[in-house]
Every structure is written in structure tokens, then in C-alpha cells.
C-alpha atoms as a PDB file:
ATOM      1  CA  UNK A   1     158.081   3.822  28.182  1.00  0.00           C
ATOM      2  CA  UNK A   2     155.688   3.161  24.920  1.00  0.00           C
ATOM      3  CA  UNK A   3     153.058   5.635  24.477  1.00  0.00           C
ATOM      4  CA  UNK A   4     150.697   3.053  24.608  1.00  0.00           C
ATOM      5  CA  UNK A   5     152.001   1.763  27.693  1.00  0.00           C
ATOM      6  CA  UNK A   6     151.966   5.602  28.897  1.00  0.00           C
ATOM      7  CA  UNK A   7     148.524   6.036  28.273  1.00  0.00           C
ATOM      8  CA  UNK A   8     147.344   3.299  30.243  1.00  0.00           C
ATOM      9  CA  UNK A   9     149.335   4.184  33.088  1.00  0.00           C
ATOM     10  CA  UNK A  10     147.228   7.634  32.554  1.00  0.00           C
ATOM     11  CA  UNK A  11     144.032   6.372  32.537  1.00  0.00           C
ATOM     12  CA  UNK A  12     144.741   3.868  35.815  1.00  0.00           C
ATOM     13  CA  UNK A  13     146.061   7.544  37.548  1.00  0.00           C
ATOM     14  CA  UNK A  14     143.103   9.578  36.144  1.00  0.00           C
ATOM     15  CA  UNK A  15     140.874   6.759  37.170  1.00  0.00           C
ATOM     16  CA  UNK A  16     141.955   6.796  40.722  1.00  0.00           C
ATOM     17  CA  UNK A  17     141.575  10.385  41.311  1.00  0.00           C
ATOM     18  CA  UNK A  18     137.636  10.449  39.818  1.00  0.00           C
ATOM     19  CA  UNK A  19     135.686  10.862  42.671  1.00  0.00           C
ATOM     20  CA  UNK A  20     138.397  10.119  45.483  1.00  0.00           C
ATOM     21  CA  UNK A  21     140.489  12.451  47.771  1.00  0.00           C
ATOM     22  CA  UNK A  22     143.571  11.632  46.669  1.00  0.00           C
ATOM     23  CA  UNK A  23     145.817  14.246  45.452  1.00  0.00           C
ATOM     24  CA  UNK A  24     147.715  14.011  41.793  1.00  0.00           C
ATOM     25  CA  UNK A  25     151.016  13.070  43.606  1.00  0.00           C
ATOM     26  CA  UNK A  26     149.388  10.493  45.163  1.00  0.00           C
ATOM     27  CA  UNK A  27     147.782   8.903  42.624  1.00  0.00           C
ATOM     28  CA  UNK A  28     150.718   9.458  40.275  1.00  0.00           C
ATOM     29  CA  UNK A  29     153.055   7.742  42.872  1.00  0.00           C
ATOM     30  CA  UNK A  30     150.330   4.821  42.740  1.00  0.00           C
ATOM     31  CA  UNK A  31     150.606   3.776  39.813  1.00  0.00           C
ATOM     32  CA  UNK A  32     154.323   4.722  38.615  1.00  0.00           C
ATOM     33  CA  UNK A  33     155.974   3.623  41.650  1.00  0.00           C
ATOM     34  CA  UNK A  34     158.814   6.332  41.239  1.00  0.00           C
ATOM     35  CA  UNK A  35     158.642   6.047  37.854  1.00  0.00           C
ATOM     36  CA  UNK A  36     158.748   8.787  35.312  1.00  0.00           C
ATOM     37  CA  UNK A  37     157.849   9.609  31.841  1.00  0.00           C
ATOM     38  CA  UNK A  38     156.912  13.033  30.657  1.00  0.00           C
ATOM     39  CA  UNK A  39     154.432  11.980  27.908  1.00  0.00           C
ATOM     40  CA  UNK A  40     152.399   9.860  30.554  1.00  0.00           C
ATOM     41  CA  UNK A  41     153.196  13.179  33.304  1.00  0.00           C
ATOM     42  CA  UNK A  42     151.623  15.338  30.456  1.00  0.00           C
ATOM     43  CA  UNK A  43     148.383  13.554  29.977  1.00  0.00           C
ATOM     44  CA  UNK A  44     147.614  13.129  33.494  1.00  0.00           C
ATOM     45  CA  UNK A  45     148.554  16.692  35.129  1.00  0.00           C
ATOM     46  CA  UNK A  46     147.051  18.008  31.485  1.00  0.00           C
ATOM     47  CA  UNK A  47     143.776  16.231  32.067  1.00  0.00           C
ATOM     48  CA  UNK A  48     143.596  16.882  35.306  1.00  0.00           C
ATOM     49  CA  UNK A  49     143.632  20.195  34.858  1.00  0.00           C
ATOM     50  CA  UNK A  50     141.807  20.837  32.197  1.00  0.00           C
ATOM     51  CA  UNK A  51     138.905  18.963  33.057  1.00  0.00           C
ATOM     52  CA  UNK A  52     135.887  21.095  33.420  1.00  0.00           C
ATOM     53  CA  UNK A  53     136.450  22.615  29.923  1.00  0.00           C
ATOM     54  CA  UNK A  54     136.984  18.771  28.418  1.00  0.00           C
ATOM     55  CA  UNK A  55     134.123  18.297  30.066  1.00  0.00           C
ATOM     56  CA  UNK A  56     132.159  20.632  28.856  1.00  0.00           C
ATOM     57  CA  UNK A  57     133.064  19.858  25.538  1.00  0.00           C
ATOM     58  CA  UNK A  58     132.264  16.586  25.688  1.00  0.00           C
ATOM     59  CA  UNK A  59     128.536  16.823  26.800  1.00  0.00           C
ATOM     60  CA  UNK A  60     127.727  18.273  23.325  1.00  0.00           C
ATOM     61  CA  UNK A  61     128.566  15.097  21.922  1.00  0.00           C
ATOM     62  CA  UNK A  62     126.460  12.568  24.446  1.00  0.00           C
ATOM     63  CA  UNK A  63     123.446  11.757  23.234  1.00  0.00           C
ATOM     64  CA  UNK A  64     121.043  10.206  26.052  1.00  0.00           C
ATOM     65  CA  UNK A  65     123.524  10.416  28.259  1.00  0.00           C
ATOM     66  CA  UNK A  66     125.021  12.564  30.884  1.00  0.00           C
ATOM     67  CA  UNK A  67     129.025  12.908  31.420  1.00  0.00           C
ATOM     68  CA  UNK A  68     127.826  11.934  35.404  1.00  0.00           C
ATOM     69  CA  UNK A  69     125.880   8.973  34.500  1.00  0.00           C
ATOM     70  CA  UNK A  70     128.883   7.451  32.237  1.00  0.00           C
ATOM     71  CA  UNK A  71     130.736   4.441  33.597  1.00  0.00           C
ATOM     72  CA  UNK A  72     133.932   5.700  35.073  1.00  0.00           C
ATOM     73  CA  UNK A  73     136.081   4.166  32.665  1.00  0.00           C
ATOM     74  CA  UNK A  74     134.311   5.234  29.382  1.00  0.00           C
ATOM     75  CA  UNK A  75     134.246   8.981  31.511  1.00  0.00           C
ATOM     76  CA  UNK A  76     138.041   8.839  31.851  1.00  0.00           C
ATOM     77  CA  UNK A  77     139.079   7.595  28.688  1.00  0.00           C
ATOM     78  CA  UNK A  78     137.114  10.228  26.636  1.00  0.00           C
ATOM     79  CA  UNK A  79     138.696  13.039  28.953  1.00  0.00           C
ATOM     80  CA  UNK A  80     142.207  12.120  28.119  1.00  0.00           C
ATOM     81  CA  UNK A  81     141.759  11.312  24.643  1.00  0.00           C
ATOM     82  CA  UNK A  82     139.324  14.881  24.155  1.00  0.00           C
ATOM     83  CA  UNK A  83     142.836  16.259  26.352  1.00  0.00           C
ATOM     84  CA  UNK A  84     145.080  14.871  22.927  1.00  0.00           C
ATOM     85  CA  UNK A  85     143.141  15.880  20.306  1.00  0.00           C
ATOM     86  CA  UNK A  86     141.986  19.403  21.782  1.00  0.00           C
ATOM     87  CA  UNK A  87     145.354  20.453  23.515  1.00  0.00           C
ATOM     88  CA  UNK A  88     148.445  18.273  22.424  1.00  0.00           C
ATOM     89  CA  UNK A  89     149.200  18.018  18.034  1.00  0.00           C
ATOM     90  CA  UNK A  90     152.089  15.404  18.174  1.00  0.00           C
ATOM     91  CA  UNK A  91     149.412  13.021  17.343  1.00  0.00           C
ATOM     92  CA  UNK A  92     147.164  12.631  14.706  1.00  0.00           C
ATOM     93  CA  UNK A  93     143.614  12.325  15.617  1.00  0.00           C
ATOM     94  CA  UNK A  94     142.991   8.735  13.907  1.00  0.00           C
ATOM     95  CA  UNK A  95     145.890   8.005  16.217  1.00  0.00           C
ATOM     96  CA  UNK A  96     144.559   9.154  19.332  1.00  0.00           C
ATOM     97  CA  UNK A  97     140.819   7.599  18.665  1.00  0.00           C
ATOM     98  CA  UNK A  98     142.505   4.060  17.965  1.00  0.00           C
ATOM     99  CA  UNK A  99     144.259   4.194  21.301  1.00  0.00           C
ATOM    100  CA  UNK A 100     141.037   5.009  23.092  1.00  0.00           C
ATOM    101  CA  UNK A 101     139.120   2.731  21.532  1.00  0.00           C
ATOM    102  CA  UNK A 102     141.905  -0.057  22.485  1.00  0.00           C
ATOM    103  CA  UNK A 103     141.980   1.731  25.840  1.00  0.00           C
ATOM    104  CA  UNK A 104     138.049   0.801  26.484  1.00  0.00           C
ATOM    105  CA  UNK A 105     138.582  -2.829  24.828  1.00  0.00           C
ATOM    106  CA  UNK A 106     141.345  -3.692  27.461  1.00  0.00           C
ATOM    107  CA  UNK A 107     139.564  -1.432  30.746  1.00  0.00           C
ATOM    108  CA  UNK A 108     135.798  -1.315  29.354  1.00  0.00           C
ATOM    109  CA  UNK A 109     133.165  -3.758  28.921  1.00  0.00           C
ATOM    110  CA  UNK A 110     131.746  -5.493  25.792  1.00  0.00           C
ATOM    111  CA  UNK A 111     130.151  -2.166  24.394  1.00  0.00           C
ATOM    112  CA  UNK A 112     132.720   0.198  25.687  1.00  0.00           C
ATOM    113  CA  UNK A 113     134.587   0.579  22.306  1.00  0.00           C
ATOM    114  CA  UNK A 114     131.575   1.472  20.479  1.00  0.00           C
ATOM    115  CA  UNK A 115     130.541   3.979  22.908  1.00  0.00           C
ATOM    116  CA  UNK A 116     133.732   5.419  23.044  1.00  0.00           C
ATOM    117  CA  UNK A 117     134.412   5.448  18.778  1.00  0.00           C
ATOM    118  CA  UNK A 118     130.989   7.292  18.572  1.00  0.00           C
ATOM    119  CA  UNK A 119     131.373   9.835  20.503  1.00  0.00           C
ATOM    120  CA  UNK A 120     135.180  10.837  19.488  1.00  0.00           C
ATOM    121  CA  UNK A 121     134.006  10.778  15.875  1.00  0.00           C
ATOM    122  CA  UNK A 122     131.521  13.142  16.811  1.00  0.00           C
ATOM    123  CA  UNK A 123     134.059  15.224  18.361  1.00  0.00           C
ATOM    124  CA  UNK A 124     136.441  14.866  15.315  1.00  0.00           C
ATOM    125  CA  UNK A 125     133.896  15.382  13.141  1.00  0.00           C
ATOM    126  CA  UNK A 126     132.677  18.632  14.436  1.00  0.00           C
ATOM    127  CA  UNK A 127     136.330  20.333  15.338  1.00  0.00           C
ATOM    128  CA  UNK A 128     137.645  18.888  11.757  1.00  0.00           C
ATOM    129  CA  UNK A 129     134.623  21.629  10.330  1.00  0.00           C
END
């Protein structure tokens, strides 16, 4: 499987289990339908668990807005991509913004991208200091 192709497969699992009682396995078996590929595995367990600290991160970098009030998809897009450039390096950061930002093109609305390209260049502003 394409990384690309990985990464939405992520965001569709990480999506599911926002606010639901599924359980990873679940949600994982979902989407991949017995399917496996440890890049996509990575992202979602490593989000997953990781998420109160990504999300922490990222409310230093919303402006006007709270991580709560976000639109789901926006909300789970910047938590995996914050997951890649924080706690993965096989991927340059430009790399990792441009797949979020097609990420919120293909899940998001109209002004998703924006929303989303702001705020990661905030974050790769600040840890590139």
C-alpha cells in the first residue's frame, strides 16, 4: 500500500474511534478488512496513543479556536500529521504538511485546507526554532 493511500486509511480509522466506543481493533478491522500495512498500523496505534500530548501541543497553535470545537475531520487530520512530524523522521515535514493539506481537500470542506496549512506552519515554524 502507498503512503498516501495509508494515510487515508488512518485518518478513516482515527476518525471512527473520535468520540465512539469502539476499540482500535475494531476500528482497524473496519476499515482494512484484514488488511495490513505497518506504516498505516504505525500512524493509527501511534496516534492513538499519543493523543493527549498531540493534543496538547496543538492547542498552542489554535487561535480562536478550541481542539473540542474543531470539525472532526480538521481535529483528526492535525493529530496524525502533529503524530509525523513530532514522533516519526522518515518524512520530511514539507512532506507531511502536503499530505494533510490533500488529506482535508479530499475529507474536509471548502476551507479545510487553509485551516489545516495554518496551523501546521505554525507548528513547523515554532519546533523548526
Amino acid at each position: 500500500m502507498k503512503r498516501h493511500e495509508a494515510r487515508e486509511k488512518a485518518l478513516q480509522t482515527l476518525f471512527q474511534l473520535d468520540g465512539t466506543e469502539l476499540t482500535i481493533e475494531e476500528a482497524i478491522e473496519h476499515v482494512m478488512d484484514g488488511e495490513t500495512d505497518q506504516f498505516y498500523k504505525l500512524l493509527v496505534e501511534g496516534t492513538n496513543s499519543k493523543q493527549l500530548e498531540i493534543d496538547e501541543k496543538l492547542k498552542g497553535h489554535l487561535e480562536n479556536w478550541s481542539l473540542e470545537r474543531l470539525p472532526k475531520v480538521e481535529r483528526t487530520i492535525l493529530r496524525m500529521a502533529v503524530f509525523e512530524l513530532e514522533y516519526m523522521d522518515d518524512a520530511p515535514s514539507r512532506v507531511v504538511m502536503n499530505e494533510a493539506i490533500e488529506l482535508s481537500k479530499t475529507f474536509g470542506d471548502d476551507k479545510s485546507s487553509r485551516f489545516v496549512n495554518g496551523v501546521l506552519s505554525k507548528f513547523t515554524d515554532q519546533t523548526a526554532n
